[in-house]
Protein backbone atom coordinates (compact mmCIF):
# COMPACT_ATOMS: atom_id res chain seq x y z
CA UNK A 1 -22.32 -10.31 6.34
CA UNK A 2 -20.27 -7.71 4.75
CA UNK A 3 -18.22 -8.26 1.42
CA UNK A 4 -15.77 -6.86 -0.92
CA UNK A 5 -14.25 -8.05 -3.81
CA UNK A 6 -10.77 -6.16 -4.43
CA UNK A 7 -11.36 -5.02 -8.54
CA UNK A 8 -7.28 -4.96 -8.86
CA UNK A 9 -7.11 -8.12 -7.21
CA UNK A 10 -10.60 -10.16 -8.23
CA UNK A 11 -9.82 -13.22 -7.32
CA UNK A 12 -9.23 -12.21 -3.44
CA UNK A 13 -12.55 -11.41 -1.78
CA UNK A 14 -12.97 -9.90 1.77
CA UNK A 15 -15.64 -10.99 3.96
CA UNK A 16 -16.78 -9.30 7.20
CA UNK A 17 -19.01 -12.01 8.76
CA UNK A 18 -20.35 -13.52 12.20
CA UNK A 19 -18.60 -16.49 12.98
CA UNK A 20 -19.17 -17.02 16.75
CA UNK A 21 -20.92 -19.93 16.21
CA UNK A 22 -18.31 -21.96 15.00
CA UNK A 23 -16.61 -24.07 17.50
CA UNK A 24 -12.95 -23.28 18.68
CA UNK A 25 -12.49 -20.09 16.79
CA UNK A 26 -10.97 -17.77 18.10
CA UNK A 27 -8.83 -15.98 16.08
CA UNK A 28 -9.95 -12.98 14.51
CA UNK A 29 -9.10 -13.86 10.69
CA UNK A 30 -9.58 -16.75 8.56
CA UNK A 31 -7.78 -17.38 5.19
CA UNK A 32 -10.01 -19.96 3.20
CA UNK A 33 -7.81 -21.10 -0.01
CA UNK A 34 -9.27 -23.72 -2.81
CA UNK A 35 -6.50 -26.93 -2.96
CA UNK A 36 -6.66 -30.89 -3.90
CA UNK A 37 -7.67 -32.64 -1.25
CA UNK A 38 -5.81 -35.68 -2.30
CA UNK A 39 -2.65 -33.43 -3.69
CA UNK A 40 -2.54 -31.02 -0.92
CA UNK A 41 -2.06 -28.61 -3.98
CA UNK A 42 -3.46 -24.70 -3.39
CA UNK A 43 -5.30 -24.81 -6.97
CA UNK A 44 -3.50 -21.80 -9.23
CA UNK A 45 -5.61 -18.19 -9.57
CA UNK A 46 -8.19 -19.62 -6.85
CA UNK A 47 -10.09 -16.64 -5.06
CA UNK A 48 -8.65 -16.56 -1.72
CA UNK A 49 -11.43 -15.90 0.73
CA UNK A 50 -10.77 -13.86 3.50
CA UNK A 51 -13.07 -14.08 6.86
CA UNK A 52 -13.01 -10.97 9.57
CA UNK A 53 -14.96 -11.11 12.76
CA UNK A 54 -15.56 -7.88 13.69
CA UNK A 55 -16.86 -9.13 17.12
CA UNK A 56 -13.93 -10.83 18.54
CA UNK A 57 -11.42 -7.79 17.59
CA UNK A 58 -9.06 -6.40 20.34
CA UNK A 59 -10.66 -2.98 21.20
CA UNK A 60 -7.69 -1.26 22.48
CA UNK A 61 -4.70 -0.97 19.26
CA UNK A 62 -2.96 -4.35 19.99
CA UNK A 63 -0.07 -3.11 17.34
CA UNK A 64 -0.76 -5.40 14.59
CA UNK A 65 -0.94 -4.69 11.24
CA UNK A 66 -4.42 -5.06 10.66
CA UNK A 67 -6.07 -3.63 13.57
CA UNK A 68 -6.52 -0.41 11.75
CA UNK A 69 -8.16 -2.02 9.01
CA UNK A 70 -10.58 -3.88 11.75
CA UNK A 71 -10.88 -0.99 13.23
CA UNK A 72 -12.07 1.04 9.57
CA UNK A 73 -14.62 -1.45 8.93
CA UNK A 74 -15.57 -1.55 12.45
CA UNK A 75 -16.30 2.00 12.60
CA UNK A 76 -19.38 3.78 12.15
CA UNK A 77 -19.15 7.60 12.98
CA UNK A 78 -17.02 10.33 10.81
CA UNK A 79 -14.82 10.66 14.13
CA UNK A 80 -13.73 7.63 14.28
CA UNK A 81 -12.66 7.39 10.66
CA UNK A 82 -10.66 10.80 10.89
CA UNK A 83 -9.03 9.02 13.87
CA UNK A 84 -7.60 6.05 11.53
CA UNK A 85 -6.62 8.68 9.19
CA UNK A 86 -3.04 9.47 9.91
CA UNK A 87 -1.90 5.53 10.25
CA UNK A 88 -0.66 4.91 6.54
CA UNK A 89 -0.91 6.59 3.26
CA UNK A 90 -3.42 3.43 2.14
CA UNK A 91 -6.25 4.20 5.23
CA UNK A 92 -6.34 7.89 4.64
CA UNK A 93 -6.80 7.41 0.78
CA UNK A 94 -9.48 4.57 1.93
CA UNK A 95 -10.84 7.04 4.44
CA UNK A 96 -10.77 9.67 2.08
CA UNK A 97 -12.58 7.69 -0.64
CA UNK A 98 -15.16 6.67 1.89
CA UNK A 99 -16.16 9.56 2.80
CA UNK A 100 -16.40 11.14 -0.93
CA UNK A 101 -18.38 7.94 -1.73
CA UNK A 102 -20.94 8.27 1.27
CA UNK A 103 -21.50 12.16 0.72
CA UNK A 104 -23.79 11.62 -2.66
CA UNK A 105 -25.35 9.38 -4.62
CA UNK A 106 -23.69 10.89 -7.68
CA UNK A 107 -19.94 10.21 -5.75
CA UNK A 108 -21.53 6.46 -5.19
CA UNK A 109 -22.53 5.66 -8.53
CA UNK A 110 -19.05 7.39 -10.25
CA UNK A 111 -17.59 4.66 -7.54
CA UNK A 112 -19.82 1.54 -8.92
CA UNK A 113 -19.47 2.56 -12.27
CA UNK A 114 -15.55 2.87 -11.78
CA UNK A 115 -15.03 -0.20 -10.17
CA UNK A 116 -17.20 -2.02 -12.73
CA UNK A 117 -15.01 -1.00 -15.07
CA UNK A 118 -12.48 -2.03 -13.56
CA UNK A 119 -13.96 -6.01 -13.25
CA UNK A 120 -14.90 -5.39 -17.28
CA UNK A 121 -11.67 -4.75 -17.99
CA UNK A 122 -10.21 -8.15 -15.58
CA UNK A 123 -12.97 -10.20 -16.77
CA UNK A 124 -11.43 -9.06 -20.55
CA UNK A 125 -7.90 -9.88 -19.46
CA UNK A 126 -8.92 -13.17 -18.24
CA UNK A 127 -10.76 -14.09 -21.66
CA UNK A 128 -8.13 -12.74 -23.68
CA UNK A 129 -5.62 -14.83 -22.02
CA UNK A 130 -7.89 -18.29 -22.36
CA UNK A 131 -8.36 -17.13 -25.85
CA UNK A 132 -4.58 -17.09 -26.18
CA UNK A 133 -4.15 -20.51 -24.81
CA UNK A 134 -6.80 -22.10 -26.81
CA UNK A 135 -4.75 -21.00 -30.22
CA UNK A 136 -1.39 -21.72 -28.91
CA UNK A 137 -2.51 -25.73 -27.86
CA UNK A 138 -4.47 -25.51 -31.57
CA UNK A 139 -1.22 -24.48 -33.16
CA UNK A 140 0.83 -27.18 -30.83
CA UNK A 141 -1.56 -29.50 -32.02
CA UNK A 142 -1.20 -28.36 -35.87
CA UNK A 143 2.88 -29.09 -35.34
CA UNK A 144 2.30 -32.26 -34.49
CA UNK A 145 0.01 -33.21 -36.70
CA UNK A 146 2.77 -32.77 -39.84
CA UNK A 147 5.32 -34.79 -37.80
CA UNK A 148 2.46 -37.46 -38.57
CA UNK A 149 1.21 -38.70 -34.67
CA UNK A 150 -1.03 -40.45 -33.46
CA UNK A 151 -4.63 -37.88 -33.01
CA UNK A 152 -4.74 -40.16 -29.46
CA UNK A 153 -0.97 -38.70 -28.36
CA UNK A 154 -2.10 -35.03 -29.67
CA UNK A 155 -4.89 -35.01 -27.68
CA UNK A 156 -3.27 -35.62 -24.37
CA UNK A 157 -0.42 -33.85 -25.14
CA UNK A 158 -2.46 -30.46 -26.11
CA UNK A 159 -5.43 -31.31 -23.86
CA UNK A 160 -7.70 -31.42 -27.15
CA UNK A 161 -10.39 -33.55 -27.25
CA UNK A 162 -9.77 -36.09 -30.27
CA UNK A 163 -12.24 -34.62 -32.22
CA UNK A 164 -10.88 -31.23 -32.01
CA UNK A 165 -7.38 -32.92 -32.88
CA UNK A 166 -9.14 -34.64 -35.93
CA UNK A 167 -11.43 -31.13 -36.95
CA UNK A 168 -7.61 -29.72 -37.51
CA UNK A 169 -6.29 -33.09 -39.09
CA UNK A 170 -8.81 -32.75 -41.72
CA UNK A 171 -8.17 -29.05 -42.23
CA UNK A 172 -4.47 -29.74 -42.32
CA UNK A 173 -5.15 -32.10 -45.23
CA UNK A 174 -7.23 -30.77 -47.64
């Protein structure tokens, strides 16, 4: 099984797999998304998983939008990727990039070290913004503290835990 994880997009992962054992499939993607199974709720930021099988794909252009892209992982000589060129600005710059990549190791390891950059700087986004949520509920919690309630109603209101909510009481206070 084949998989990519989009850097721009990390929480949307590609996989290229062999699903012919499953029972009545027979489509050639498969969108997999996290939700509640009592809710029905698609949980928020929740990778969306993406299956391909490359075995049950039409092998004449059947006009969709995605053939092309079956048709770029499918392929396996530089012919057939110079063929897929032309079809969209986004397969010849994938094309293109393939290529580069596959001609050295010094083109593959620029690409790893870009693209792990890249997840660096999401995984820094992602922490920064969890960071920025913990002191905004700490500073909720701080508010409502001076209009004097209940530690109990703080932390359910800030999703706290009561000793976090009395940690700040006591800081408040002295």
């Amino acid at each position: 099984m084949l998989c990519w994880t989009f850097p721009l997009y990390p929480h949307v992962t590609l996989h290229v797999a062999g699903l012919e054992d499953v029972p009545n499939w027979t489509a050639v993607i498969h969108c997999f998304e996290f939700r509640d199974q009592k809710t029905g709720l698609i949980y928020p930021n929740s990778p969306l998983i993406i299956a391909v099988e490359l075995k049950k794909m039409p092998e004449v252009d059947d006009g969709t939008p995605m053939w092309p892209w079956l048709k770029f992982f499918r392929s396996t000589t530089p012919e057939e990727f110079e063929t897929l060129k032309g079809r969209s600005e986004a397969m010849s710059e994938s094309v293109t990039r393939l290529m580069e990549m596959s001609a050295s190791k010094r083109e593959r390891m620029r690409a790893e070290s870009r693209d792990k950059f890249l997840w660096d700087q999401a995984a820094l986004r992602r922490a920064g913004l969890a960071e920025g949520e913990a002191k905004k509920q700490t500073e909720i919690a701080r508010q409502l503290l001076k209009m004097k309630m209940l530690l109990s109603d703080i932390a359910s209101a800030t999703g706290l835990s009561e000793a976090e909510v009395k940690r700040l009481s006591l800081e408040t206070n002295s």
